[in-house]
PDB file of N, CA and C in Angstrom:
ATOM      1  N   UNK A   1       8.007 -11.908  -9.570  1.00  0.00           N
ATOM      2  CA  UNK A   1       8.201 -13.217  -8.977  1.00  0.00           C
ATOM      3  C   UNK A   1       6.839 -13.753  -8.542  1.00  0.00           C
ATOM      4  N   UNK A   2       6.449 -15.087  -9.149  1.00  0.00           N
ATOM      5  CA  UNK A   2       5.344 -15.426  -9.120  1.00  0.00           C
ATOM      6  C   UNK A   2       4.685 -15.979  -7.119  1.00  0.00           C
ATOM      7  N   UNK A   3       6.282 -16.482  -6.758  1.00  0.00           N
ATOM      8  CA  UNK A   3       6.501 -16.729  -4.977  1.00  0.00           C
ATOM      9  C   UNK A   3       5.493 -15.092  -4.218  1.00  0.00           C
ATOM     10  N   UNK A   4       6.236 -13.912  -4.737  1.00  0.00           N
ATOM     11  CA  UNK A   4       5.666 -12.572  -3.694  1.00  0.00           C
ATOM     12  C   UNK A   4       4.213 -12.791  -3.580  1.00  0.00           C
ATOM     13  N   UNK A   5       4.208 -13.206  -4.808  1.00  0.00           N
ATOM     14  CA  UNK A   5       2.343 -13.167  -5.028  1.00  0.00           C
ATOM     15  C   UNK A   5       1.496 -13.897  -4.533  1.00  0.00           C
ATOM     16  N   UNK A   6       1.807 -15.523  -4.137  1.00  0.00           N
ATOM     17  CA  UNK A   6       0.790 -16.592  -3.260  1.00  0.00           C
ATOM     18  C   UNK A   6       1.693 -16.502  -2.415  1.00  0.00           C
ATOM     19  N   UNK A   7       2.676 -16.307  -1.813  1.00  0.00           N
ATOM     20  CA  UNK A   7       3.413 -16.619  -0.544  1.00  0.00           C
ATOM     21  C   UNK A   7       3.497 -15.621   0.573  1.00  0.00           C
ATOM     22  N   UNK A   8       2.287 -16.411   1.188  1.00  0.00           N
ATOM     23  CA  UNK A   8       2.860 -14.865   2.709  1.00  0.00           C
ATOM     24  C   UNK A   8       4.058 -14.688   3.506  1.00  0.00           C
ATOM     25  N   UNK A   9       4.794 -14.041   4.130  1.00  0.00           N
ATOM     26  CA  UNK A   9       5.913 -14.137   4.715  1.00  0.00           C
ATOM     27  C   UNK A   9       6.081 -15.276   5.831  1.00  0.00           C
ATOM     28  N   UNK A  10       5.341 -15.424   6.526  1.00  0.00           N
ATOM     29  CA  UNK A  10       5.375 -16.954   7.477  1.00  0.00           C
ATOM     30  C   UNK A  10       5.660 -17.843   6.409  1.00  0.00           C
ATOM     31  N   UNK A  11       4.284 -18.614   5.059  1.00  0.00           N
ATOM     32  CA  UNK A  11       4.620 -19.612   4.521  1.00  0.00           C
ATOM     33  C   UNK A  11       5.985 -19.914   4.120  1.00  0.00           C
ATOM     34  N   UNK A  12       6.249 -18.553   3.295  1.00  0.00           N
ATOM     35  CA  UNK A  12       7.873 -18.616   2.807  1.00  0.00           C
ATOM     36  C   UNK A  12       8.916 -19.113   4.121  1.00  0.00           C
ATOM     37  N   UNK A  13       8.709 -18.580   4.868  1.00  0.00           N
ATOM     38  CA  UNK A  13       9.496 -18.587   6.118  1.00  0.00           C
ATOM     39  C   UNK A  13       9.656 -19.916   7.033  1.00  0.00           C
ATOM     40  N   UNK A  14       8.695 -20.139   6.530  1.00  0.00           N
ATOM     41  CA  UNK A  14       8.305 -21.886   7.479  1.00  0.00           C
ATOM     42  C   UNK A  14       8.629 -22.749   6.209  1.00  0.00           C
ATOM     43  N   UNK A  15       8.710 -22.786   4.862  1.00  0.00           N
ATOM     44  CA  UNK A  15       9.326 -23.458   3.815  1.00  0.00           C
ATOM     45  C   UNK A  15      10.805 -23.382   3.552  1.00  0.00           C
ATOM     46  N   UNK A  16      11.338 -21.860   4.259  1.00  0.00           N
ATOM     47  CA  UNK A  16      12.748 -22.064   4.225  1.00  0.00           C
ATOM     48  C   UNK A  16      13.042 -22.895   5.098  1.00  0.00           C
ATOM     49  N   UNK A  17      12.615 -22.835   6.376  1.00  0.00           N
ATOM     50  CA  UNK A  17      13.106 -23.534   7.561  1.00  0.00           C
ATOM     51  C   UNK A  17      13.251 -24.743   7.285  1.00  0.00           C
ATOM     52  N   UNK A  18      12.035 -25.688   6.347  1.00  0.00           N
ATOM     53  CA  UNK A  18      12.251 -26.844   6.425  1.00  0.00           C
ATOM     54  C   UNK A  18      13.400 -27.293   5.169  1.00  0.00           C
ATOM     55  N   UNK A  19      13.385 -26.033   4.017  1.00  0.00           N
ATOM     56  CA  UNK A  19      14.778 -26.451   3.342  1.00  0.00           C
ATOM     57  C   UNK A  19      15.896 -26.274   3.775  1.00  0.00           C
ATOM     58  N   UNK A  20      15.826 -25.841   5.188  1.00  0.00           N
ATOM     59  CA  UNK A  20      17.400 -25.380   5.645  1.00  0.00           C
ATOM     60  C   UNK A  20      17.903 -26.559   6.114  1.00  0.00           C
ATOM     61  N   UNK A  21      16.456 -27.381   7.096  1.00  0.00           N
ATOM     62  CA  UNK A  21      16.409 -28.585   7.774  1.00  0.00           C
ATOM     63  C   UNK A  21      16.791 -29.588   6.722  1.00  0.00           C
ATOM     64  N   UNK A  22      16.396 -30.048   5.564  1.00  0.00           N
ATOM     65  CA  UNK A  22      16.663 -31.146   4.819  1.00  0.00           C
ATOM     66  C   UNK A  22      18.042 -30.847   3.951  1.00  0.00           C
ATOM     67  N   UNK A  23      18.779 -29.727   4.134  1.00  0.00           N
ATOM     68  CA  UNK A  23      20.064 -29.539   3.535  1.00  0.00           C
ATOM     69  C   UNK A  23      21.081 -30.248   4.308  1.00  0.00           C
ATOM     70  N   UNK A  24      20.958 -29.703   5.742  1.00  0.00           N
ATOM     71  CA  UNK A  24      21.719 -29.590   7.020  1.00  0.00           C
ATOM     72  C   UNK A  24      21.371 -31.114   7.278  1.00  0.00           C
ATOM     73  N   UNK A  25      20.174 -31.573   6.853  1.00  0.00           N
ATOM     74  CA  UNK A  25      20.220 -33.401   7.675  1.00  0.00           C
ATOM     75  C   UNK A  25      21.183 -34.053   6.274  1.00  0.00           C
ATOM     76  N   UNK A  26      21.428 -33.738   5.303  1.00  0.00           N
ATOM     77  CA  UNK A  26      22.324 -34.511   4.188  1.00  0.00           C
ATOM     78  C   UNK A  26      21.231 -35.563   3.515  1.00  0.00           C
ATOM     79  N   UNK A  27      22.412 -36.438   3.317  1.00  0.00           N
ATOM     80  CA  UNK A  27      21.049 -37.590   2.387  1.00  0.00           C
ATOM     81  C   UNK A  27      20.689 -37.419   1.379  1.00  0.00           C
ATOM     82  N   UNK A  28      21.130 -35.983   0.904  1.00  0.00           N
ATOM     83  CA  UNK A  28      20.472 -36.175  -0.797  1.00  0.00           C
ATOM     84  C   UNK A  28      21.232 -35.992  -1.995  1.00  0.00           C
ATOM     85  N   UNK A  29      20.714 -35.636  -3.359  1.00  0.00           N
ATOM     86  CA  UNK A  29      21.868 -36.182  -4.260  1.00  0.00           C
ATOM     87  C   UNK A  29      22.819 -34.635  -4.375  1.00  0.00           C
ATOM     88  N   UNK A  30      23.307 -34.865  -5.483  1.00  0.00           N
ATOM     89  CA  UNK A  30      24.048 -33.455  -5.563  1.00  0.00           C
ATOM     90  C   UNK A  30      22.918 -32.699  -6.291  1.00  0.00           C
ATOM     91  N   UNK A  31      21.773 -33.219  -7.379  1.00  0.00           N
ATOM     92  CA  UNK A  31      21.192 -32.770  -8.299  1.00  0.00           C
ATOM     93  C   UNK A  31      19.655 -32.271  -6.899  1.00  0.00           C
ATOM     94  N   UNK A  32      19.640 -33.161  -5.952  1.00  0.00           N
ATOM     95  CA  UNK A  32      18.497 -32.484  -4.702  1.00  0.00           C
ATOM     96  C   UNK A  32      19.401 -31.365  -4.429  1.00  0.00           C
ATOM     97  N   UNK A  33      19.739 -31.579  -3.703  1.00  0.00           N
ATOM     98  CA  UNK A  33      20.971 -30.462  -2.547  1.00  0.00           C
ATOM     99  C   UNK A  33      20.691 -29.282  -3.547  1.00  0.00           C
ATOM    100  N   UNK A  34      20.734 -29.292  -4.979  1.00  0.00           N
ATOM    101  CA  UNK A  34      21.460 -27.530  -5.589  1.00  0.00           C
ATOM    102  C   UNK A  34      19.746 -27.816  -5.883  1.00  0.00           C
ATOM    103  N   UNK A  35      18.823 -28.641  -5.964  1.00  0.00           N
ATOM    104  CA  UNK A  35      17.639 -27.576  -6.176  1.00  0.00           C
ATOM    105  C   UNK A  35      16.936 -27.193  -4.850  1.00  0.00           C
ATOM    106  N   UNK A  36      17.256 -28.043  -3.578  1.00  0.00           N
ATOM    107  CA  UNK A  36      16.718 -27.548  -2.311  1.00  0.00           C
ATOM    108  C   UNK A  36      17.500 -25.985  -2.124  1.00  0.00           C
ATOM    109  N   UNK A  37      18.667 -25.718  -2.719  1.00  0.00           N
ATOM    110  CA  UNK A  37      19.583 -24.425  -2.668  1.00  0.00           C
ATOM    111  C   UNK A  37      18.780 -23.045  -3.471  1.00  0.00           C
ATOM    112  N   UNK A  38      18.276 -23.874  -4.536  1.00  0.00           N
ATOM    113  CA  UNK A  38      17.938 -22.412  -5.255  1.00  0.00           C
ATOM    114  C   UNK A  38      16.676 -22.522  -4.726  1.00  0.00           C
ATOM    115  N   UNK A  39      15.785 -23.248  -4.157  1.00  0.00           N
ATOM    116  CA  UNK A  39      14.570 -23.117  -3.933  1.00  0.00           C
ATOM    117  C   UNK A  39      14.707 -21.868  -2.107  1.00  0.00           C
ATOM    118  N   UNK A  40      15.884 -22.391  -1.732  1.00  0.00           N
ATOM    119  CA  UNK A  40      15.956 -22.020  -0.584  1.00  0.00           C
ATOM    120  C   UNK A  40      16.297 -19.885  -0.871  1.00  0.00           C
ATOM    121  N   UNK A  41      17.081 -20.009  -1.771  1.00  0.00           N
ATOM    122  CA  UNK A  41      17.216 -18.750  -2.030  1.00  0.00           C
ATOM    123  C   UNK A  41      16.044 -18.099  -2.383  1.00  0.00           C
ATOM    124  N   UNK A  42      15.236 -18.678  -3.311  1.00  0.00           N
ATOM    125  CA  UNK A  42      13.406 -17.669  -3.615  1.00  0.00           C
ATOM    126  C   UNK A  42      13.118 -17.604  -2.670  1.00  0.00           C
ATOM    127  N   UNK A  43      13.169 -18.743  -1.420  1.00  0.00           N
ATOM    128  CA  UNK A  43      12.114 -18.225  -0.294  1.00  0.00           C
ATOM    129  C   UNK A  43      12.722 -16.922   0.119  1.00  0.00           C
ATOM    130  N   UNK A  44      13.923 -17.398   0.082  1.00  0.00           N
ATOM    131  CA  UNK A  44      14.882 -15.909   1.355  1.00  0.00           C
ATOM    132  C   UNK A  44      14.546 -15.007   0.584  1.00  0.00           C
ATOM    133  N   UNK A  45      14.700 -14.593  -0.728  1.00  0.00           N
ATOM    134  CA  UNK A  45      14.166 -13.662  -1.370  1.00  0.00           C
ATOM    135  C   UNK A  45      12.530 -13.042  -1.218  1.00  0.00           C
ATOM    136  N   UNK A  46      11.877 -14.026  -1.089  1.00  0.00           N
ATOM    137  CA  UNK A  46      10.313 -13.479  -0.510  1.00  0.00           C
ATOM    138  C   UNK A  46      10.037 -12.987   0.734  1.00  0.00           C
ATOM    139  N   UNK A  47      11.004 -13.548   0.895  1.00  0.00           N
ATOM    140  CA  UNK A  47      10.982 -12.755   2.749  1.00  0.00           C
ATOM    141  C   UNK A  47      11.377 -12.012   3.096  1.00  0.00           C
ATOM    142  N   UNK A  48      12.735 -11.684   2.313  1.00  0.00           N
ATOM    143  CA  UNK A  48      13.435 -10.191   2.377  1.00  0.00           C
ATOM    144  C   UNK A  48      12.580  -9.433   1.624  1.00  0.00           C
ATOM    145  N   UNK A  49      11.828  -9.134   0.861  1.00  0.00           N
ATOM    146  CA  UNK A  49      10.819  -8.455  -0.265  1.00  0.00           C
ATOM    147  C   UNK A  49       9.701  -7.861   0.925  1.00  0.00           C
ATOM    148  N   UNK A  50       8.989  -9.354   1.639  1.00  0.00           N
ATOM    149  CA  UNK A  50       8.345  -8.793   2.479  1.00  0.00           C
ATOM    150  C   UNK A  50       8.488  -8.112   3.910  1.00  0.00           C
ATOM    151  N   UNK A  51       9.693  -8.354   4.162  1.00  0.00           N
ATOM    152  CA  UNK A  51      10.396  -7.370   5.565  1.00  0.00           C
ATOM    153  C   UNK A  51      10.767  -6.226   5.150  1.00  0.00           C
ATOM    154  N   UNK A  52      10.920  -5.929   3.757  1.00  0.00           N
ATOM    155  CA  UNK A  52      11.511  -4.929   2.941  1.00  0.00           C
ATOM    156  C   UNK A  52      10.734  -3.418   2.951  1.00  0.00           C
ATOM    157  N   UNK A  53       8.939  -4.164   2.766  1.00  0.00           N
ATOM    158  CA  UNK A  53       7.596  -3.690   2.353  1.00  0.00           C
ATOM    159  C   UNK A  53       7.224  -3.477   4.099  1.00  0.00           C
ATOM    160  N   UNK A  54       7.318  -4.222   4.720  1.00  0.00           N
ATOM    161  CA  UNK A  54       7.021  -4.042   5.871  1.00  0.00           C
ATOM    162  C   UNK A  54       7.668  -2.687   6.672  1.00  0.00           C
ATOM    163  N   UNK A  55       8.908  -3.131   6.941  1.00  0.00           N
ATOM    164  CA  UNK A  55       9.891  -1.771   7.111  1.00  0.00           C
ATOM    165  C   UNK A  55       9.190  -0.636   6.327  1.00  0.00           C
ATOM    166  N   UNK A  56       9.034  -0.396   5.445  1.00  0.00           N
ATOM    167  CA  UNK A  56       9.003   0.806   4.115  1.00  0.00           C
ATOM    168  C   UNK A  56       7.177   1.387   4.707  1.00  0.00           C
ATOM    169  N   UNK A  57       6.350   0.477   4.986  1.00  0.00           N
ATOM    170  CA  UNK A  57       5.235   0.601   5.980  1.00  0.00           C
ATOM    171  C   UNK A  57       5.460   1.543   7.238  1.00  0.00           C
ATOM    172  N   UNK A  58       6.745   1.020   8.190  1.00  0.00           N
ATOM    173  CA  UNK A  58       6.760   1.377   9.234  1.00  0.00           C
ATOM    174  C   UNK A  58       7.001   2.553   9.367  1.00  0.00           C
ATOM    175  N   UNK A  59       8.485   2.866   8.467  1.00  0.00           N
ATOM    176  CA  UNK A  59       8.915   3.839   8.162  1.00  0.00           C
ATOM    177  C   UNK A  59       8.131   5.438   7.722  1.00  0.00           C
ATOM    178  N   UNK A  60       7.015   4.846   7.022  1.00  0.00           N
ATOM    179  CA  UNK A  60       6.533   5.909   6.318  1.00  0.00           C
ATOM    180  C   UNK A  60       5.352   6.357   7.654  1.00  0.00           C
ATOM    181  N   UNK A  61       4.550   5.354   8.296  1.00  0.00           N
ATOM    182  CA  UNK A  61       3.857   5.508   9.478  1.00  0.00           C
ATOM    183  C   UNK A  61       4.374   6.160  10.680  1.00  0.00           C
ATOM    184  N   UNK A  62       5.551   6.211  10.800  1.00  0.00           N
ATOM    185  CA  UNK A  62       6.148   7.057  12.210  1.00  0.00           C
ATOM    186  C   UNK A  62       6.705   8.192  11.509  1.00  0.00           C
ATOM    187  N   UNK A  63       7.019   7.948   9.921  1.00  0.00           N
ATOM    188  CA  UNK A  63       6.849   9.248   9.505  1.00  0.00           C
ATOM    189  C   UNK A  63       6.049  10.631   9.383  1.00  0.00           C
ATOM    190  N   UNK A  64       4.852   9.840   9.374  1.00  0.00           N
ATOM    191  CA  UNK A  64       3.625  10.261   9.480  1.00  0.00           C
ATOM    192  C   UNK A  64       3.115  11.381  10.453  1.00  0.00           C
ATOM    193  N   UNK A  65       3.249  10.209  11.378  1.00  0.00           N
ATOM    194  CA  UNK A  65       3.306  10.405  13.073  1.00  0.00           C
ATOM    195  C   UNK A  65       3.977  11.644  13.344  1.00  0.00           C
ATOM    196  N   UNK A  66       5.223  11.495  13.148  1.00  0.00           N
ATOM    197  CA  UNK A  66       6.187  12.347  13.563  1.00  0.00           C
ATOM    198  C   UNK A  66       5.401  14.194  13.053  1.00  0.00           C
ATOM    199  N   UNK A  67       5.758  14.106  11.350  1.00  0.00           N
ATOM    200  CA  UNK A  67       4.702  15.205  11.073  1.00  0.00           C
ATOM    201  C   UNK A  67       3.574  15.695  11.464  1.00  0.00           C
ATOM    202  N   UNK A  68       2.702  14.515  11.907  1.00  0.00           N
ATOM    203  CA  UNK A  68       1.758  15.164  12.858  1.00  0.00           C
ATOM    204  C   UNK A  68       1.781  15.267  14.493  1.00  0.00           C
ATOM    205  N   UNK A  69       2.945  15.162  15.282  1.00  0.00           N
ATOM    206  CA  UNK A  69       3.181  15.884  15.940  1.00  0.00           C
ATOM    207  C   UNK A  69       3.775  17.001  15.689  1.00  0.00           C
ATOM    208  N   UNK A  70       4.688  17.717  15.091  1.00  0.00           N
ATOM    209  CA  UNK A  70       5.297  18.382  14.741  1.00  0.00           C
ATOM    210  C   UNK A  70       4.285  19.557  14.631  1.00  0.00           C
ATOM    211  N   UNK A  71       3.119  19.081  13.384  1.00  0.00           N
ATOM    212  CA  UNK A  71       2.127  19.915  13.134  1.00  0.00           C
ATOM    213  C   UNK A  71       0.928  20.196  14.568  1.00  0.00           C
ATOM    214  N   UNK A  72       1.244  19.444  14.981  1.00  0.00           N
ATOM    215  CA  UNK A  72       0.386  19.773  16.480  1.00  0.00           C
ATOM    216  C   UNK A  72       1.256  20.813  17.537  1.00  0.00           C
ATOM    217  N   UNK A  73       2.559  20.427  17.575  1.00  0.00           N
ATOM    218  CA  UNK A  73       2.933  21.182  18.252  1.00  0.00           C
ATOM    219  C   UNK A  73       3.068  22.984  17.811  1.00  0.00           C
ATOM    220  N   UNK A  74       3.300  23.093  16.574  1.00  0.00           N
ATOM    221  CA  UNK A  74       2.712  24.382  16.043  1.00  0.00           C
ATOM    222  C   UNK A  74       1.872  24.743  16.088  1.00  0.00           C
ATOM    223  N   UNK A  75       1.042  23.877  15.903  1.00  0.00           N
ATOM    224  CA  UNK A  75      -0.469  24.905  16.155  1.00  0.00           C
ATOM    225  C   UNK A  75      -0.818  25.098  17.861  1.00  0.00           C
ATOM    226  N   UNK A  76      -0.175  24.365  18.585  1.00  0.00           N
ATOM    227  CA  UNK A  76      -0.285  24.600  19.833  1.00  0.00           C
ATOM    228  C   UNK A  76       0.455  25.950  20.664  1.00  0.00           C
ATOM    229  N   UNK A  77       1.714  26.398  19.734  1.00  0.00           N
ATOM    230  CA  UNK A  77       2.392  27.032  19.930  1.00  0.00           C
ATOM    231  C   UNK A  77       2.246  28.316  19.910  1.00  0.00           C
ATOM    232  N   UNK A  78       1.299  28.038  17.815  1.00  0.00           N
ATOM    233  CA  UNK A  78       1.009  29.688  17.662  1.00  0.00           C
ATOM    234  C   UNK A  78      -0.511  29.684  18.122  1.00  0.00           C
ATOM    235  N   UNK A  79      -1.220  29.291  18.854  1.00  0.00           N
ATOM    236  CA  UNK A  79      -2.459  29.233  19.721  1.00  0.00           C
ATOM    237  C   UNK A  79      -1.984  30.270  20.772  1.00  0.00           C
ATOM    238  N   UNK A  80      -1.134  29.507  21.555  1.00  0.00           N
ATOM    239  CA  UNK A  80      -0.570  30.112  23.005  1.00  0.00           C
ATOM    240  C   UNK A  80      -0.086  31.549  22.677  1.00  0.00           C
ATOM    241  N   UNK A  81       0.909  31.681  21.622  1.00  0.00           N
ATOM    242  CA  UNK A  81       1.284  32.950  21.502  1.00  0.00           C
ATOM    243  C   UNK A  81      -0.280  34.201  21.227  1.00  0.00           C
ATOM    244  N   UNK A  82      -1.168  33.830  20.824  1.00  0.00           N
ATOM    245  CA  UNK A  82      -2.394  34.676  20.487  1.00  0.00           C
ATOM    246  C   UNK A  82      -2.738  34.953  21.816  1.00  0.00           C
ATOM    247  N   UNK A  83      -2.890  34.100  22.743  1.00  0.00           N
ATOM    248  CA  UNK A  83      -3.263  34.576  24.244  1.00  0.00           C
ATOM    249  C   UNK A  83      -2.860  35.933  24.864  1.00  0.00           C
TER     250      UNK A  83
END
């Protein structure tokens, strides 16, 4: 998707908002309305992609984390036991 690639998650996010805004104010034809619709769906799609990547970031970082406490607390453990 050519959107993931120039669109940061705010832009997308601040472009849905305003297609949500010009759906919800009316006023337009049937042939606007269904392309403000599918346009509105790529954004949501870029944004779920990038909360997706984000999460999958977080996830793997407290994963991380976690293992290296884990691994700290072993070596702290079999330290103490040598005493």
């Amino acid at each position: 998707m050519a959107d993931q690639d120039t669109l940061g998650y705010e832009q997308a996010r601040d472009e849905l908002v305003d297609v949500v805004r010009r759906l919800e104010a009316g006023g337009s034809t049937l042939e606007e309305s269904l392309a403000l619709w599918e346009r509105g769906e790529e954004l949501a799609k870029v944004c779920r992609n990038w909360l997706e990547g984000a999460r999958a970031r977080l996830d793997a970082a407290l994963a991380e984390e976690s293992d290296d406490a884990v691994q700290g607390a072993a070596g702290a453990s079999g330290a103490a036991e040598e005493e």
